[in-house]
N, C-alpha and C. Protein backbone atom coordinates (compact mmCIF):
# COMPACT_ATOMS: atom_id res chain seq x y z
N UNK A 1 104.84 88.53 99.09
CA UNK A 1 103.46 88.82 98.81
C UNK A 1 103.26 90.33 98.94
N UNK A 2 103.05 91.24 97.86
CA UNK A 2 102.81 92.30 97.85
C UNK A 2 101.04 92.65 98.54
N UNK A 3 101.69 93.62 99.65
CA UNK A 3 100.44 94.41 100.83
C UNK A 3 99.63 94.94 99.64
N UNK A 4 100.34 96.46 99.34
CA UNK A 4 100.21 97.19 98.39
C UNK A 4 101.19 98.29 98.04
N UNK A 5 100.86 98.68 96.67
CA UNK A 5 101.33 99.86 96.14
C UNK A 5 100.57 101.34 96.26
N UNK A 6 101.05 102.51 96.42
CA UNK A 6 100.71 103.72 96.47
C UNK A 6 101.35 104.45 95.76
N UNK A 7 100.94 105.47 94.87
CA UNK A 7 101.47 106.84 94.58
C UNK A 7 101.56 108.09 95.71
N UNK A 8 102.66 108.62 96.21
CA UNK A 8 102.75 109.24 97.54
C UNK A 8 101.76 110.89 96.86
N UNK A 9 101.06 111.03 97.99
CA UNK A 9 100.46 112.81 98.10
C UNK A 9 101.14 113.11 99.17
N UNK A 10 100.71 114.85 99.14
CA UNK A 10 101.83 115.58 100.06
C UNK A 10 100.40 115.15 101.47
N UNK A 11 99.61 114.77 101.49
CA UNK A 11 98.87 113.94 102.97
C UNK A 11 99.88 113.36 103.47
N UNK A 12 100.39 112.32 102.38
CA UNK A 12 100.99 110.93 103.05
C UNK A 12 102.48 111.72 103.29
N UNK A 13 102.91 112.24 103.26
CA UNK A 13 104.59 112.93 103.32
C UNK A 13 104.46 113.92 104.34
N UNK A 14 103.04 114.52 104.66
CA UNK A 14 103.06 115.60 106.01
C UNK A 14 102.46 114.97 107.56
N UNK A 15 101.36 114.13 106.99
CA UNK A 15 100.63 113.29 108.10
C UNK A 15 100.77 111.96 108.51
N UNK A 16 100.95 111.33 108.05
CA UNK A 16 101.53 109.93 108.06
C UNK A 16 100.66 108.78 106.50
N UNK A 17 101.07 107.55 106.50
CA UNK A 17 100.97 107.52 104.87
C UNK A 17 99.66 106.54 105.11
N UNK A 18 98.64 107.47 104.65
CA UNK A 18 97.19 106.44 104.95
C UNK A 18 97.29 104.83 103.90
N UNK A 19 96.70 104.07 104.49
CA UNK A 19 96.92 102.91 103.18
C UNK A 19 95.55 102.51 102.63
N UNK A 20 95.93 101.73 101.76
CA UNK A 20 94.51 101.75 101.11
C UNK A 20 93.95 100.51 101.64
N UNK A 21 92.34 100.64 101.44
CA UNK A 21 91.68 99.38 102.41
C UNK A 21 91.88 98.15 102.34
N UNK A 22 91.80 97.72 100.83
CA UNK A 22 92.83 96.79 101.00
C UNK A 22 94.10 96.09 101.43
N UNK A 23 94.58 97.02 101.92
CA UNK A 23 96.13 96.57 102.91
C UNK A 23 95.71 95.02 103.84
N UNK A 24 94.82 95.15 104.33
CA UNK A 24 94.80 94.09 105.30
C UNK A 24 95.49 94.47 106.57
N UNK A 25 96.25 95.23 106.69
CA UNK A 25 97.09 95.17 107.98
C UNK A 25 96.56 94.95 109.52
N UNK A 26 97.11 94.38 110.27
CA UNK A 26 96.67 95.10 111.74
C UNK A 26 96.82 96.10 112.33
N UNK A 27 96.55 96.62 113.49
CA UNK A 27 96.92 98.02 114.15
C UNK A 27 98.14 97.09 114.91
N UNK A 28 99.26 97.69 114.41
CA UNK A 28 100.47 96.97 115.22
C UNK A 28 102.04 97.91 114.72
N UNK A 29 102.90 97.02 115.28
CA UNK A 29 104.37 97.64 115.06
C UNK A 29 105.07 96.83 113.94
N UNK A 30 105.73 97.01 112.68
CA UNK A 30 105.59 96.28 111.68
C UNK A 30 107.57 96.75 111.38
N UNK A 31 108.44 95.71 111.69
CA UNK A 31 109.99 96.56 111.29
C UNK A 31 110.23 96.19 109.64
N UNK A 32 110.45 96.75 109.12
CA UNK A 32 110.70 97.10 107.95
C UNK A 32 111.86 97.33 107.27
N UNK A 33 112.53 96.98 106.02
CA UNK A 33 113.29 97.32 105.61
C UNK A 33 113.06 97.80 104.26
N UNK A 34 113.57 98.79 103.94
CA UNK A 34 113.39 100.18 103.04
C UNK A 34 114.60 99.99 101.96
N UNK A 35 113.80 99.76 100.95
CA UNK A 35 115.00 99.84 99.67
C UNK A 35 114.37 100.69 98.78
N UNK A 36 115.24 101.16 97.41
CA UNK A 36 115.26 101.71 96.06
C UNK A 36 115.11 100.60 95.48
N UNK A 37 114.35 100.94 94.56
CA UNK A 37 113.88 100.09 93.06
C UNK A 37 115.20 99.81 92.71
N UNK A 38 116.30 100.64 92.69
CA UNK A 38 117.91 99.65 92.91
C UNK A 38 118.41 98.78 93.22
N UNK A 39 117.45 98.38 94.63
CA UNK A 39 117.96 97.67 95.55
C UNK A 39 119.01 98.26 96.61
N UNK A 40 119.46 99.53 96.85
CA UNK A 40 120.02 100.29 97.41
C UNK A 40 119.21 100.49 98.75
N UNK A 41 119.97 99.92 99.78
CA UNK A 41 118.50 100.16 101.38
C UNK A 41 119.40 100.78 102.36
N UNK A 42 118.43 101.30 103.05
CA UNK A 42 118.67 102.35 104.34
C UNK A 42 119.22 101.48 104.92
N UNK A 43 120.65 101.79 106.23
CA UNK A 43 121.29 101.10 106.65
C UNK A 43 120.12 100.24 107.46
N UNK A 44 119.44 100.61 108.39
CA UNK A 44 119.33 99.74 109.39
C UNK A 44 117.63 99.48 109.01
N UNK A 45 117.06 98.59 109.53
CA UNK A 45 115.47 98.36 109.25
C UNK A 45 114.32 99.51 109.85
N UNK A 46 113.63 99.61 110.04
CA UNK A 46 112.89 100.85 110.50
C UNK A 46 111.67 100.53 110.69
N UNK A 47 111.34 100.98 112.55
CA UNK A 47 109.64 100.49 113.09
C UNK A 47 108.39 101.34 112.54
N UNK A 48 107.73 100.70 111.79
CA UNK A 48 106.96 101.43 111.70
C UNK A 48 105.65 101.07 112.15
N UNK A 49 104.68 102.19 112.88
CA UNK A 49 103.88 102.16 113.75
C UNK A 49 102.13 102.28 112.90
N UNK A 50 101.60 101.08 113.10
CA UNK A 50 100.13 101.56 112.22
C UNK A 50 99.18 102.47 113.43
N UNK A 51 98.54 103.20 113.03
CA UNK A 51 97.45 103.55 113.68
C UNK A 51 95.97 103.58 112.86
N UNK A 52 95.02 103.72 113.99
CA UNK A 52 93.74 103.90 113.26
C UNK A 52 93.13 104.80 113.80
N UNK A 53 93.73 106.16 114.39
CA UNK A 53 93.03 107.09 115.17
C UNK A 53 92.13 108.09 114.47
N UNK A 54 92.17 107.61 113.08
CA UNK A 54 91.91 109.11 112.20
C UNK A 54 90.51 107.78 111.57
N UNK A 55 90.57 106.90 112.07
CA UNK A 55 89.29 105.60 111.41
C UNK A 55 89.91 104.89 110.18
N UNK A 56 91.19 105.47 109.41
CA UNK A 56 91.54 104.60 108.82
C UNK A 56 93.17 104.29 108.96
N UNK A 57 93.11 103.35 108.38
CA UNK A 57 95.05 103.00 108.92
C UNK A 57 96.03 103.79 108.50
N UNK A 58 96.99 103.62 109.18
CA UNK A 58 97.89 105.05 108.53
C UNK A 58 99.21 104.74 109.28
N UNK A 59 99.86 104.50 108.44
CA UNK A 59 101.49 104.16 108.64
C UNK A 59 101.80 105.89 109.24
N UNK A 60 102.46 106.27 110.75
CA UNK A 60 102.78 107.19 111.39
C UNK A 60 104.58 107.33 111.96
N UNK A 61 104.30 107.42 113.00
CA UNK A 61 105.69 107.06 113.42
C UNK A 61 106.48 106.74 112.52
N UNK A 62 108.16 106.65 112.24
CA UNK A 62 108.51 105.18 111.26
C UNK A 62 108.46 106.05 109.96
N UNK A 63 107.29 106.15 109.29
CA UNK A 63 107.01 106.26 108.43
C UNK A 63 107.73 107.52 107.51
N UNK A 64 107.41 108.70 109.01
CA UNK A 64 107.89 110.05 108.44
C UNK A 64 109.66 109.95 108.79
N UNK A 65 110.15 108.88 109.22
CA UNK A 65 111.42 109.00 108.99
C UNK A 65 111.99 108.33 108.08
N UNK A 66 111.29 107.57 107.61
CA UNK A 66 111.67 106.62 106.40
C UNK A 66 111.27 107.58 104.92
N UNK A 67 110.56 108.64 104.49
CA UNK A 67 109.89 109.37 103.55
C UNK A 67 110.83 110.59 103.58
N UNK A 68 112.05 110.73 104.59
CA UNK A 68 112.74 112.16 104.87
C UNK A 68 113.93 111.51 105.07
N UNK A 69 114.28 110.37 105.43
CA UNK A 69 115.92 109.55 104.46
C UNK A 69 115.77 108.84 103.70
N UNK A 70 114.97 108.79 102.85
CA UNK A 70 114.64 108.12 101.69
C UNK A 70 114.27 109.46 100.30
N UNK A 71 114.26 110.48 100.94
CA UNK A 71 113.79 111.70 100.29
C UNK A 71 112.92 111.67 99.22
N UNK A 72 111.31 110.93 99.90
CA UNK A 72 110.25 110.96 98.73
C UNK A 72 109.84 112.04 98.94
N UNK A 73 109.25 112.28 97.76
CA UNK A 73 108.71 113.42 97.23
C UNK A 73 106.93 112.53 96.43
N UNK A 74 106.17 114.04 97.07
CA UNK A 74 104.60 113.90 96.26
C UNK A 74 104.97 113.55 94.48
N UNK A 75 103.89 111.84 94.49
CA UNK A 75 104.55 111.55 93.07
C UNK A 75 105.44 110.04 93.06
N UNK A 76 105.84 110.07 94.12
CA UNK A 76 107.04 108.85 93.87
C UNK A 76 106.08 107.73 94.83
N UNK A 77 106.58 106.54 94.14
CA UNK A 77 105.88 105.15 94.74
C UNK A 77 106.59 104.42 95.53
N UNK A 78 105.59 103.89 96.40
CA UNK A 78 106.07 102.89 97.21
C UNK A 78 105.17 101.54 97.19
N UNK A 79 105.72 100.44 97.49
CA UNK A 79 105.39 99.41 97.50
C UNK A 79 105.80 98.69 98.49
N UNK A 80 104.73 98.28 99.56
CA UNK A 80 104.51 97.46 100.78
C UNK A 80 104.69 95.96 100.31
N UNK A 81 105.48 95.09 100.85
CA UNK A 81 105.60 93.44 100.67
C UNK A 81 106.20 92.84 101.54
N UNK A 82 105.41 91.78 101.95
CA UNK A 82 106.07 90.78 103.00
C UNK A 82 106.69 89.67 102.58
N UNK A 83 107.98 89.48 102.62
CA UNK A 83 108.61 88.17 102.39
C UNK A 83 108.44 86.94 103.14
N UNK A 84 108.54 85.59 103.64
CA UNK A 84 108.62 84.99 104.15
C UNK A 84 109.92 84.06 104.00
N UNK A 85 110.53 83.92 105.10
CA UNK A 85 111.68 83.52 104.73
C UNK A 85 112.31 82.75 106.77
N UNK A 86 111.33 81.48 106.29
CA UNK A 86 111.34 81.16 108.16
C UNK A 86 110.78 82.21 108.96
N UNK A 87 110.66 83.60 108.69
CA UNK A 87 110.20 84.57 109.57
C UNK A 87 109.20 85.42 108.69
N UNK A 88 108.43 86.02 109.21
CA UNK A 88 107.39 87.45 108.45
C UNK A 88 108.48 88.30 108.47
N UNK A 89 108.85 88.85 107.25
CA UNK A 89 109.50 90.21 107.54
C UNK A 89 109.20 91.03 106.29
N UNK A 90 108.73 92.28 106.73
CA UNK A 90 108.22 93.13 106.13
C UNK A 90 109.17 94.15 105.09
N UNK A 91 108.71 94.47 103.83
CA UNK A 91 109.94 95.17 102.76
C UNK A 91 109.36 95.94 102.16
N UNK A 92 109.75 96.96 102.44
CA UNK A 92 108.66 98.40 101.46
C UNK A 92 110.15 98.70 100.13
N UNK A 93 109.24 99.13 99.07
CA UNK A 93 110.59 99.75 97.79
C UNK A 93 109.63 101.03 97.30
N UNK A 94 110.93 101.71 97.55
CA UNK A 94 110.50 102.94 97.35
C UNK A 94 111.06 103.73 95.66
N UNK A 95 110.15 104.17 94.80
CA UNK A 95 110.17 104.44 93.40
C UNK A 95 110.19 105.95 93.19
N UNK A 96 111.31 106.69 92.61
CA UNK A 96 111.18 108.00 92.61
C UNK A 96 110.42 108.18 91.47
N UNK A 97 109.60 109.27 90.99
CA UNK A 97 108.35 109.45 89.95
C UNK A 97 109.67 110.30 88.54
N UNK A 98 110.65 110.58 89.46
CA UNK A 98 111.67 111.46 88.15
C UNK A 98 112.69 110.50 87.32
């Protein structure tokens, strides 16, 4: 079930990646696994931390290490989705814009 999709700004690549209101999310710790529109994924899964300190949600922690070994760049998409599979587990794919 796709969360959502974003087009990345240099906000979301310097500050952490605000989501849009529709996300639904909770303020929580969400582990993740990070692939290419390839299907090519970062070795290991990766925590990523929501906050709401700024009043709206915003993928922090996690986030900026997943956007700097994943090497997005302002422009390239990502897409938030939860699989279910006996367990919630969370799957972001990340889309370069080049």
């Amino acid at each position: 079930m796709e969360i959502f999709t974003k087009q990345l700004t240099p906000v979301d690549l310097e500050r952490g990646l605000v989501l849009p209101p529709r996300s639904n999310l909770e303020h929580r710790e969400l582990s993740t696994i990070v692939e290419s529109s390839a299907g090519t994924r970062l070795p290991d899964p990766v925590t990523i931390y929501c906050s709401t300190t700024s009043g709206r949600l915003v993928f922090t922690r996690g986030w900026l290490d997943i956007a700097r070994d994943a090497g997005l760049r302002s422009g390239d998409t990502v897409t938030f989705y939860q699989e279910v599979n006996g367990g919630a587990q969370y799957k972001m794919r990340v889309r370069n814009a080049g």
